[in-house]
Protein backbone atom coordinates (compact mmCIF):
# COMPACT_ATOMS: atom_id res chain seq x y z
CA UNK A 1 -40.54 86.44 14.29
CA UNK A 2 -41.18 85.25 11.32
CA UNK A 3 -44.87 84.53 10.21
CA UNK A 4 -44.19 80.92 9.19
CA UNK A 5 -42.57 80.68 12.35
CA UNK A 6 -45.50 81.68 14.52
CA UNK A 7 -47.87 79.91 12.36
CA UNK A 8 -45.64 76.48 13.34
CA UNK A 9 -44.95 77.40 17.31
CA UNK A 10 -48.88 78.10 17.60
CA UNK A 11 -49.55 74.54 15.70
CA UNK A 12 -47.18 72.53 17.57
CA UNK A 13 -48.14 74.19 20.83
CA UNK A 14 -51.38 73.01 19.99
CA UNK A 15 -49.79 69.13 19.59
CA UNK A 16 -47.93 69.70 22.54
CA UNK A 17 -51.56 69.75 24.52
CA UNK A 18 -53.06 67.58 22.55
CA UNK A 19 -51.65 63.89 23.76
CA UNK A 20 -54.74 61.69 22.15
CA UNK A 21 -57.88 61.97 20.00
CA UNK A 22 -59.94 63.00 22.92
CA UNK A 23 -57.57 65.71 23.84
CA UNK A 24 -57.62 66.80 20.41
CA UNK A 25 -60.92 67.33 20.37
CA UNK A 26 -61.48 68.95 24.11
CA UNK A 27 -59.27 71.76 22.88
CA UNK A 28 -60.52 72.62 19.21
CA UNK A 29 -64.28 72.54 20.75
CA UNK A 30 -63.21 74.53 23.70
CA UNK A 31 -61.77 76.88 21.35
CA UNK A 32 -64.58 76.93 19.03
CA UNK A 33 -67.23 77.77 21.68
CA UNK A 34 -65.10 80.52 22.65
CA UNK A 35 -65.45 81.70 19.09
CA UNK A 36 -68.83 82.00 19.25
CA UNK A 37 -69.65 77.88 17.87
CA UNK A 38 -72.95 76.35 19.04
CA UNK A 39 -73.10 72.98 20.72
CA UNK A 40 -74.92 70.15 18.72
CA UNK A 41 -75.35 66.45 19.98
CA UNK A 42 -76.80 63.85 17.73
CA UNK A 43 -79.20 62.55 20.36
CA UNK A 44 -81.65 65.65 19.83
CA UNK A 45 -82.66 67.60 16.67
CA UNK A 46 -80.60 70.58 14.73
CA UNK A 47 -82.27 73.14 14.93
CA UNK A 48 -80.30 75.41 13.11
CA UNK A 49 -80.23 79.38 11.00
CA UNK A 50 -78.35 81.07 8.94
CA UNK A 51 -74.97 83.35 9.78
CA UNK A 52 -74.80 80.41 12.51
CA UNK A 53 -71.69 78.50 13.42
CA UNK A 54 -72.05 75.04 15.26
CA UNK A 55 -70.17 71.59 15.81
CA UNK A 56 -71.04 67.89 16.90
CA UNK A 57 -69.05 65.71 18.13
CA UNK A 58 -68.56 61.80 18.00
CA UNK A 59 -67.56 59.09 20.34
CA UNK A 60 -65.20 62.50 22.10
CA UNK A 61 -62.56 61.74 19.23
CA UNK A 62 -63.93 62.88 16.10
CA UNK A 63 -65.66 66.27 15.31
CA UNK A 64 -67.82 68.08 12.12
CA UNK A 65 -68.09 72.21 12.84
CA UNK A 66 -69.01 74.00 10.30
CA UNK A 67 -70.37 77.86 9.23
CA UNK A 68 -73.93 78.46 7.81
CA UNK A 69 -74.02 82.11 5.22
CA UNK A 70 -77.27 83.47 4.64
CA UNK A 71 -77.38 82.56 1.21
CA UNK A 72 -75.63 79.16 -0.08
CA UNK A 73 -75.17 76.07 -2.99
CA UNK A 74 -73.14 73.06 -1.51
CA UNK A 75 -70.65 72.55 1.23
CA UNK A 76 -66.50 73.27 1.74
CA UNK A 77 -65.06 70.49 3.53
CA UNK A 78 -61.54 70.18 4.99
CA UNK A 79 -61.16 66.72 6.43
CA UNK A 80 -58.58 65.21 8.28
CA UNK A 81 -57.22 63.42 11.23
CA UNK A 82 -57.31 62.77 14.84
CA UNK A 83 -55.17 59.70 15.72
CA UNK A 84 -51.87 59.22 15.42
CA UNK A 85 -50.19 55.30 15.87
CA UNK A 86 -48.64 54.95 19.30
CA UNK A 87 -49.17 52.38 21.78
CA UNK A 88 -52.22 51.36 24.00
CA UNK A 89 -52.61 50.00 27.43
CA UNK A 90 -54.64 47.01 27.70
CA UNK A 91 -57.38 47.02 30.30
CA UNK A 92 -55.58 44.08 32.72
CA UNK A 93 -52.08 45.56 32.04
CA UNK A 94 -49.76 45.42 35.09
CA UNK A 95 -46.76 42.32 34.82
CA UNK A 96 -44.61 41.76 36.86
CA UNK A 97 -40.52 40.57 36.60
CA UNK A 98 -37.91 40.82 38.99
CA UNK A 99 -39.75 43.83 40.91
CA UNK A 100 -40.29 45.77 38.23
CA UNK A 101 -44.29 46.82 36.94
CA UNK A 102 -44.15 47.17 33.56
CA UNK A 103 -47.16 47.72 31.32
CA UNK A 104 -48.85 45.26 29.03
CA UNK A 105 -49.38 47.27 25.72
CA UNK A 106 -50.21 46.90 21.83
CA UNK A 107 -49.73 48.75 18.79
CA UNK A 108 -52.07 51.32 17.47
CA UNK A 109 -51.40 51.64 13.60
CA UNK A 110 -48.33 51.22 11.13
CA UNK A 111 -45.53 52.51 13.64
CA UNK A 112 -41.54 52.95 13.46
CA UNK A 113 -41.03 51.11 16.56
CA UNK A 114 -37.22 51.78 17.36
CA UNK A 115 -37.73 55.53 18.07
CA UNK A 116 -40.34 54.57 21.32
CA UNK A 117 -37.15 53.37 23.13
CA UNK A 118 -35.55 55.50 25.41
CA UNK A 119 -38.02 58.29 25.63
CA UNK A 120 -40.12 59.81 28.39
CA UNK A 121 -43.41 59.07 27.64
CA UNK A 122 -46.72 60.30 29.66
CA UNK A 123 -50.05 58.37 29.53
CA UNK A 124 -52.69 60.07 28.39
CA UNK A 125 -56.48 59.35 26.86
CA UNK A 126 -60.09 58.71 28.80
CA UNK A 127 -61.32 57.08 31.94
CA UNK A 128 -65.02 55.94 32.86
CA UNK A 129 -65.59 56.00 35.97
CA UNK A 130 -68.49 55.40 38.17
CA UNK A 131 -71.00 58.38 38.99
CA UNK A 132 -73.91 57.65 41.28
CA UNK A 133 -74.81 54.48 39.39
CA UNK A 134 -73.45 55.79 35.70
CA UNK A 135 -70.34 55.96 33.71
CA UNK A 136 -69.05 59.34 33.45
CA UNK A 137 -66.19 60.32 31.04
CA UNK A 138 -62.94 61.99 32.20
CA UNK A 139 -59.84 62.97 30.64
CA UNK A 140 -56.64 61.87 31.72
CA UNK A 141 -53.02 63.01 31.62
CA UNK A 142 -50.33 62.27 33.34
CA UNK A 143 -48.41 65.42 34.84
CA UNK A 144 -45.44 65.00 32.84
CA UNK A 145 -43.52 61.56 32.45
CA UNK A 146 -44.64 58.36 33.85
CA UNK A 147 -42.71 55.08 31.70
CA UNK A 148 -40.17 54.86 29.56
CA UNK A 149 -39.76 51.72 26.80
CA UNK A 150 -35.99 50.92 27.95
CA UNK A 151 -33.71 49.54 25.82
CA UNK A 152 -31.67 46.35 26.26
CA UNK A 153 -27.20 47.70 26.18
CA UNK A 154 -25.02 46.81 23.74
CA UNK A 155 -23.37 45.06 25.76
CA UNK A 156 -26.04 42.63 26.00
CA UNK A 157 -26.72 42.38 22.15
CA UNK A 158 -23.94 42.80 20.21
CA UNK A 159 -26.01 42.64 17.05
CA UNK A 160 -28.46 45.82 17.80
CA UNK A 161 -27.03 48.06 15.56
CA UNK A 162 -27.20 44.98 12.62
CA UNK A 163 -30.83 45.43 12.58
CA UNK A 164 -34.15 44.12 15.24
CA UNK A 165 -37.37 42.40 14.69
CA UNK A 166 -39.06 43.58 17.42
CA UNK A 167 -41.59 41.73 19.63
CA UNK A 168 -44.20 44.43 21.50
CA UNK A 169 -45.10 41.73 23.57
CA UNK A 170 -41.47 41.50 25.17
CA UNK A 171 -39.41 43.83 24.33
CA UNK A 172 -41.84 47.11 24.14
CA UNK A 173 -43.25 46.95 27.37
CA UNK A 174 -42.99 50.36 29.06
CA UNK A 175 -41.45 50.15 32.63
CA UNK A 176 -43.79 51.93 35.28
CA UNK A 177 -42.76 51.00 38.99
CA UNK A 178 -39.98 49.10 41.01
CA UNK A 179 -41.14 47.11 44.28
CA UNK A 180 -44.88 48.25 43.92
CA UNK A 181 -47.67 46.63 45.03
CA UNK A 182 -50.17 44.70 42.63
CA UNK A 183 -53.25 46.92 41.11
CA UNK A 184 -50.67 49.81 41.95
CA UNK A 185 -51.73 51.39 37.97
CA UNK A 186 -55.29 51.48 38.66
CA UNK A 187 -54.23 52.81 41.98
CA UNK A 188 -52.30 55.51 40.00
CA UNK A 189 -54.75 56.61 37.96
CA UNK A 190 -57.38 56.50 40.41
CA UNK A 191 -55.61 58.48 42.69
CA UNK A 192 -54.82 61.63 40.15
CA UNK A 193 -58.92 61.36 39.27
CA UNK A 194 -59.91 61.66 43.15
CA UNK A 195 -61.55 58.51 42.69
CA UNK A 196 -61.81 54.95 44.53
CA UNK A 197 -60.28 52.61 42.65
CA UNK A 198 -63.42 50.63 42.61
CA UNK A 199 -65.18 53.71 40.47
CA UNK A 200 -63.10 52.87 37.67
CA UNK A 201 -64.96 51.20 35.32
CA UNK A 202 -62.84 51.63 31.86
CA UNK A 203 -60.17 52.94 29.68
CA UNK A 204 -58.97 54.09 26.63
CA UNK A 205 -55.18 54.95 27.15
CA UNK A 206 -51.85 55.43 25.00
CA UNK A 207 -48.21 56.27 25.70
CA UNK A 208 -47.46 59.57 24.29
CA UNK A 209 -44.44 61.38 23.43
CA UNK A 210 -42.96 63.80 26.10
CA UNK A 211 -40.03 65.69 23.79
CA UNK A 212 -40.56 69.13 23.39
CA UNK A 213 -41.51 70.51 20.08
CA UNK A 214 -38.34 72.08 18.35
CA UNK A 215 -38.00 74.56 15.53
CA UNK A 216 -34.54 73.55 13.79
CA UNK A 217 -32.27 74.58 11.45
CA UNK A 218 -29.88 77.24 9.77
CA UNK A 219 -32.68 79.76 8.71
CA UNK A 220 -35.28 77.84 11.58
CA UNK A 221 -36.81 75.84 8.23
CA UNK A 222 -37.37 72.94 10.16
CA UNK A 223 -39.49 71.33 13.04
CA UNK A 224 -39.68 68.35 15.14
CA UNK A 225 -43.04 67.21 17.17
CA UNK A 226 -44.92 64.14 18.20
CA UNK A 227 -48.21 63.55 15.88
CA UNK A 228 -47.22 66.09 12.59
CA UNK A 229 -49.07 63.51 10.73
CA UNK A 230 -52.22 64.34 10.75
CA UNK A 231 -52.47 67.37 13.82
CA UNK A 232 -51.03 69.52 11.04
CA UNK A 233 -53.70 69.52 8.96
CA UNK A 234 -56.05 69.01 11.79
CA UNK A 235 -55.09 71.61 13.30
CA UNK A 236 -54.70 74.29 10.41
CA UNK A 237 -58.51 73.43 8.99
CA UNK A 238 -60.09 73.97 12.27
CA UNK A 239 -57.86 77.24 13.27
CA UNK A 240 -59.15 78.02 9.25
CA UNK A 241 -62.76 77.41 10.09
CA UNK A 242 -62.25 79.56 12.88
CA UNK A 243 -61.14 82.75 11.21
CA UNK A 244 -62.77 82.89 8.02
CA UNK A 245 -66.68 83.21 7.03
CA UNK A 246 -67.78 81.49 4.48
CA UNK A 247 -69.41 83.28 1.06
CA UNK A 248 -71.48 80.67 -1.07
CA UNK A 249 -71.04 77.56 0.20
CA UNK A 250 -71.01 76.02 3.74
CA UNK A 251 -67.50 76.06 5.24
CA UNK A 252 -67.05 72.24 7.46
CA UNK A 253 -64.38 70.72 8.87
CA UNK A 254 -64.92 67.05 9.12
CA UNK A 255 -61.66 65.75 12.03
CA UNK A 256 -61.87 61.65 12.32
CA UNK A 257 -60.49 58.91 14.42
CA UNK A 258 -59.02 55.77 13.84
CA UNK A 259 -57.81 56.84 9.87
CA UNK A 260 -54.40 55.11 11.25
CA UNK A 261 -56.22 51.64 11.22
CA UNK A 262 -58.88 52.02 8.40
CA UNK A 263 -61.00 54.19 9.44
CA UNK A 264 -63.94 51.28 10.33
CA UNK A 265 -65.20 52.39 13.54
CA UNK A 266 -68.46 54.09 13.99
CA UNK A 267 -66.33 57.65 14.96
CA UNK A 268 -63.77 56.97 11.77
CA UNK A 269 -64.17 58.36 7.95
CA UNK A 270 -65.92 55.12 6.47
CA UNK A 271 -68.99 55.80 9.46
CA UNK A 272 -72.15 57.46 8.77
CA UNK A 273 -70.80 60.55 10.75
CA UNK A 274 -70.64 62.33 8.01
CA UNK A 275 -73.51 61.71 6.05
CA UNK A 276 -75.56 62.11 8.81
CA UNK A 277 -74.51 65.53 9.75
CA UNK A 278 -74.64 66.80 6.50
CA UNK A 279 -78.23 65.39 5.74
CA UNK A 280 -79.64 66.61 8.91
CA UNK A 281 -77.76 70.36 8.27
CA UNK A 282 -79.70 70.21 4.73
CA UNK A 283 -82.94 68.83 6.57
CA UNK A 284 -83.16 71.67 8.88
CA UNK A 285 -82.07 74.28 6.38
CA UNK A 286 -85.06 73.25 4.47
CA UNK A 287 -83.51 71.61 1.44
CA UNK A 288 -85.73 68.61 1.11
CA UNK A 289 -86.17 66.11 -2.05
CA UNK A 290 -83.49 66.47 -4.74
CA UNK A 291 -82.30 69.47 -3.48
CA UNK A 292 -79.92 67.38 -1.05
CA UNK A 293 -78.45 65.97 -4.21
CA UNK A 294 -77.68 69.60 -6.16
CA UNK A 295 -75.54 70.84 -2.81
CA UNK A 296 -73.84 67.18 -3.18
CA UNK A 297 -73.04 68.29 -6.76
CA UNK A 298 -72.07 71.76 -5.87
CA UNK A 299 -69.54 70.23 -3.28
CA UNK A 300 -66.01 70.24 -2.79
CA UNK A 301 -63.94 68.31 -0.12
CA UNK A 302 -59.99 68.42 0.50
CA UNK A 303 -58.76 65.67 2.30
CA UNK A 304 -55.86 66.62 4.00
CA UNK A 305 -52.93 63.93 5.37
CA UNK A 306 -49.07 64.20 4.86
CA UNK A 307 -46.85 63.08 2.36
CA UNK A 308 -43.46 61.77 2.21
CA UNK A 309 -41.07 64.24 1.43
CA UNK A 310 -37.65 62.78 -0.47
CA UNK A 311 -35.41 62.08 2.38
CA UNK A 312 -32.04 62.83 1.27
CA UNK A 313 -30.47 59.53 2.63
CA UNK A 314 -33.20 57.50 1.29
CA UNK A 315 -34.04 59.23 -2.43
CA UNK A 316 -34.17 56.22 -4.08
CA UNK A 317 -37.54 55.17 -2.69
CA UNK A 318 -39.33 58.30 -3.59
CA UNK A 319 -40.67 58.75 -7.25
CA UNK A 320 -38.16 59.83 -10.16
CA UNK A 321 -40.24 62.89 -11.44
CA UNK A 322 -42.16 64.06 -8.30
CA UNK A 323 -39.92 65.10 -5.70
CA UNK A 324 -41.99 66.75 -3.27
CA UNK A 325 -39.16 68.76 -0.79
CA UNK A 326 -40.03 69.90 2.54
CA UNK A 327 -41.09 73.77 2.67
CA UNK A 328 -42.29 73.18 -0.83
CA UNK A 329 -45.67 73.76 0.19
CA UNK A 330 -49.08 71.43 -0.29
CA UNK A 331 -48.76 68.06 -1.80
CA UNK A 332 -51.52 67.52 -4.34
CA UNK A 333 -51.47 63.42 -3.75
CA UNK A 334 -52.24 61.59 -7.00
CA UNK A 335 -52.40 57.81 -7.06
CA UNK A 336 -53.56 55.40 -10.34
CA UNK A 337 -54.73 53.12 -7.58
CA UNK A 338 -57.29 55.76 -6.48
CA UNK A 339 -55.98 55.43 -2.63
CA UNK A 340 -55.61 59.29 -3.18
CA UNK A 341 -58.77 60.74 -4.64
CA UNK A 342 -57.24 63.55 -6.81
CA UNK A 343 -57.75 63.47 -10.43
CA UNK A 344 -57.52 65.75 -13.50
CA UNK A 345 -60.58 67.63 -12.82
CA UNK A 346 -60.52 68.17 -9.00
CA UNK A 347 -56.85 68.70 -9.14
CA UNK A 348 -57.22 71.40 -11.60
CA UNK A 349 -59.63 73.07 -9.95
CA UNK A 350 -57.25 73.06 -6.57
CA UNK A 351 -54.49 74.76 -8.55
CA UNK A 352 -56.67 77.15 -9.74
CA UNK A 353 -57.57 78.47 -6.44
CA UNK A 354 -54.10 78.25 -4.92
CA UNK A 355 -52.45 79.69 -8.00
CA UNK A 356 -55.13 82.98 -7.63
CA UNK A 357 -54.13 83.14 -3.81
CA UNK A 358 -50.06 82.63 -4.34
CA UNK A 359 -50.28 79.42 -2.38
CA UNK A 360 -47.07 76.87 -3.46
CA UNK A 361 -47.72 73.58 -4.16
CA UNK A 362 -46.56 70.67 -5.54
CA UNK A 363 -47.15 67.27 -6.58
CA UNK A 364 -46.76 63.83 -4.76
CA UNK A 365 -46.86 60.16 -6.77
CA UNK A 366 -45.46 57.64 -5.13
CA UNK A 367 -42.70 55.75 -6.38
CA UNK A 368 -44.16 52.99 -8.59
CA UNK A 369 -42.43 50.03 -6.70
CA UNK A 370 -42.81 51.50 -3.48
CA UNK A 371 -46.29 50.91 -1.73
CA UNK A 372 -47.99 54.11 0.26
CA UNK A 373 -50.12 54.79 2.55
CA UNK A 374 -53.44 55.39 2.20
CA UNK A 375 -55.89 57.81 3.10
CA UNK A 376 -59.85 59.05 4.41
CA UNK A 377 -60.40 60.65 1.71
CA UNK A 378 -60.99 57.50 -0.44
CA UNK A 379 -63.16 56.18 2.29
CA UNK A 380 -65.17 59.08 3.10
CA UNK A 381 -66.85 59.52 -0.15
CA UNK A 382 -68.31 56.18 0.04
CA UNK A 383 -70.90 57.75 2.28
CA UNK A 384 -70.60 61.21 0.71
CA UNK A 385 -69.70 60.83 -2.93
CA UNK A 386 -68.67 64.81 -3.79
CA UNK A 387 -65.67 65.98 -5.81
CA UNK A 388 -62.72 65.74 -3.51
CA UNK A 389 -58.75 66.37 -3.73
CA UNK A 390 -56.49 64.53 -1.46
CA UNK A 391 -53.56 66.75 -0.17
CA UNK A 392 -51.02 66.87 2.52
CA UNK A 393 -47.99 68.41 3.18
CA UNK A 394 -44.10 67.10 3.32
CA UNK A 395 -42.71 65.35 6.18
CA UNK A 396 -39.52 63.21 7.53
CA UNK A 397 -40.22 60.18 10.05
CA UNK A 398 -44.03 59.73 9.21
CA UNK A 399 -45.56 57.54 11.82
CA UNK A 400 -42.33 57.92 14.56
CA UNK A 401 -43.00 59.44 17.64
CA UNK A 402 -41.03 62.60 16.53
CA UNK A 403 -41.56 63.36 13.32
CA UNK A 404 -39.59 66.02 11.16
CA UNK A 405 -41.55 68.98 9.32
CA UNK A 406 -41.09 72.42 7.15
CA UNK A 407 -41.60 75.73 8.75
CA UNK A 408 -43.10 77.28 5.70
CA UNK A 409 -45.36 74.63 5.18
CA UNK A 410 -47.46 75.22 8.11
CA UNK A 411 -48.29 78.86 6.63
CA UNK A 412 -48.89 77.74 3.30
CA UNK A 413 -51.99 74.85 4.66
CA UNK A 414 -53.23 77.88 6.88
CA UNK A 415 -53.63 79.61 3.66
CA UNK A 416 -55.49 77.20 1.74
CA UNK A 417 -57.84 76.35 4.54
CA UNK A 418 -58.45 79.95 5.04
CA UNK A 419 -59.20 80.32 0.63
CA UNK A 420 -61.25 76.69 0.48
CA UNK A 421 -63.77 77.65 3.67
CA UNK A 422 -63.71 81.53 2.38
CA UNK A 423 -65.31 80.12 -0.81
């Protein structure tokens, strides 16, 4: 098997298990203690050493680990992204029509809503439940399937295939139960907790995505998966982190939530998560006074969310001159408009270190009369103004609930990752 291959099948194995934020992050910090990665929680001090590894998390969707060498200047940070838009399940959600329970839902970020149709989705997220008096957090997942966002036949709208404006209120309400009784959701989910209904107190919960991952293609060059954008990166910077020790800097990975609606949330990229960490690292290192503001200096962050590859039935709304391809390798994101951060100096500096470890890359603009999407990297340095470089890597069907990807590319973010947090 090729390595590219492997690289991929391990990633979207990973995405596979991973069917929301706080999924995400109970399997990179499982994985991460098993490496040898000490526990931190913000409610007591760091007390921390060098040759140490350690994470914190946030809110049990967003997490900082990083790598301590004995002697150091500054930090490496990889950021990127926990969320992906899908939908959410309100908190009174069960209605009613005709005997059918279907599920009262809303969107979660910029989403291609025609691909949720037809498609066996599970529910997945966090429940709080009551403990002796207390709420205490629990994953949940359903065991496989559970509702499915049906569509309406032909038939019965001859115009479907002339184009929708779709209303999530009516017509994207998952189906979940025929001739139930009411409260027979809460009685679901309490039952596959072990708990009363009564104990449950509150939820966060989305649909998610049941396809399989698939690699595709003549020469296997392609994949499909649910949440490419941003588990890729995610997932690459943290299996990075994992394998590599850093030299002269310290190597972090900074994963937030809620990048997918603009980042303002006390877990997401424009919090205080990160300066926080990073001043109480510094604090406990020693580095007092203006010695926190040298490592600042001495800093580097990538900020790492996909880019639109040219779609080859669409070209005309990607940029005339930059034609990133899929399997081209990373996307240094440029944008006059500063919602990338990338400029002449840090982009430079990227291409020197990919063009001394063979790494492809290439560039992405967006087309001038075509608006993007934005970024955390743009956001993040308002609390931790270092020199960053927004990057990505190509994708097809960005923000669908199976989104298209290169092979190759997967190998080619593994080995930046590994070069940036080796620095």
């Amino acid at each position: 098997m090729n390595e590219y291959i492997k690289d991929t099948m391990e990633m979207t194995d990973f995405i596979r298990r991973s069917p929301s934020p706080y999924h995400v992050i109970r399997n990179i910090t499982s994985e991460l203690e098993a490496a040898g990665f000490e526990r931190l929680t913000e409610k007591k001090p760091f007390s921390l050493q060098k040759g140490h590894s350690y994470y914190v998390t946030r809110n049990s969707s967003s997490v900082i680990a990083f790598r301590i060498p004995e002697k150091f200047m500054g930090f490496s940070i990889a950021a990127a992204h926990t969320d992906s838009p899908c939908f959410r399940i309100k908190p009174s959600c069960e209605a009613e029509n005709h005997g059918y329970t279907r599920l009262n839902v809303e969107k979660y970020g910029g989403m291609l809503m025609a691909p949720w149709f037809d498609r066996p989705l599970s529910i997945a997220g966090r429940v709080f439940v009551n403990k002796d008096g207390n709420p205490e957090e629990r994953l949940f997942e359903t065991d496989g399937p559970a509702v499915s966002i049906v569509n309406l036949a032909i038939h019965q709208n001859r115009d479907a295939n002339n184009g929708i404006k779709y209303s999530v209120q009516k017509e994207l309400m998952p189906i979940f139960a025929q001739d139930a009784p009411k409260g027979s959701f809460r009685s679901f989910v309490a039952s596959r907790l072990g708990v009363r209904e009564d104990d449950i107190l509150d939820w966060d919960l989305c649909l998610s995505d049941t396809t399989p991952p698939a690699v595709w293609g003549r020469e296997k060059e392609f994949f499909s998966s649910p949440r490419i954008d941003d588990l890729q990166c995610a997932h690459s910077a943290f299996r990075a982190l994992k394998e590599t020790e850093p030299k002269d800097r310290i190597s972090m990975i900074a994963l937030f939530d809620n990048e997918e609606v603009g980042s303002g949330t006390g877990q997401g990229a424009l919090s205080d998560f990160l300066s926080s960490v990073t001043d109480r690292i510094l604090l406990s290192l020693g580095a007092i006074g203006e010695e926190r503001y040298l490592h600042l200096a001495s800093s580097f962050m990538i900020s790492a969310d996909n880019g639109h590859a040219v779609h080859p039935n669409y070209a005309e709304k990607s940029d005339i001159t930059n034609s990133p391809r899929l399997n081209g390798g990373i996307l240094i994101k440029y944008s006059a408009n500063q919602k990338y951060t990338t400029d002449a100096s840090t982009g430079s500096e990227l291409k020197s270190l990919m063009n001394a470890n063979g790494i492809p890359y290439q560039v992405f603009v967006n087309n001038s009369d075509v608006l993007g999407g934005s970024t955390l990297g743009n956001l993040s340095i308002q609390k931790v103004s270092v020199r960053t470089a927004d990057i990505g890597v190509a994708q097809l069907a960005m923000h669908s609930p199976y989104e298209c990807g290169g092979t190759k590319d997967t190998t080619a973010l593994l080995s930046l990752f590994r070069a940036f947090l080796s620095l």
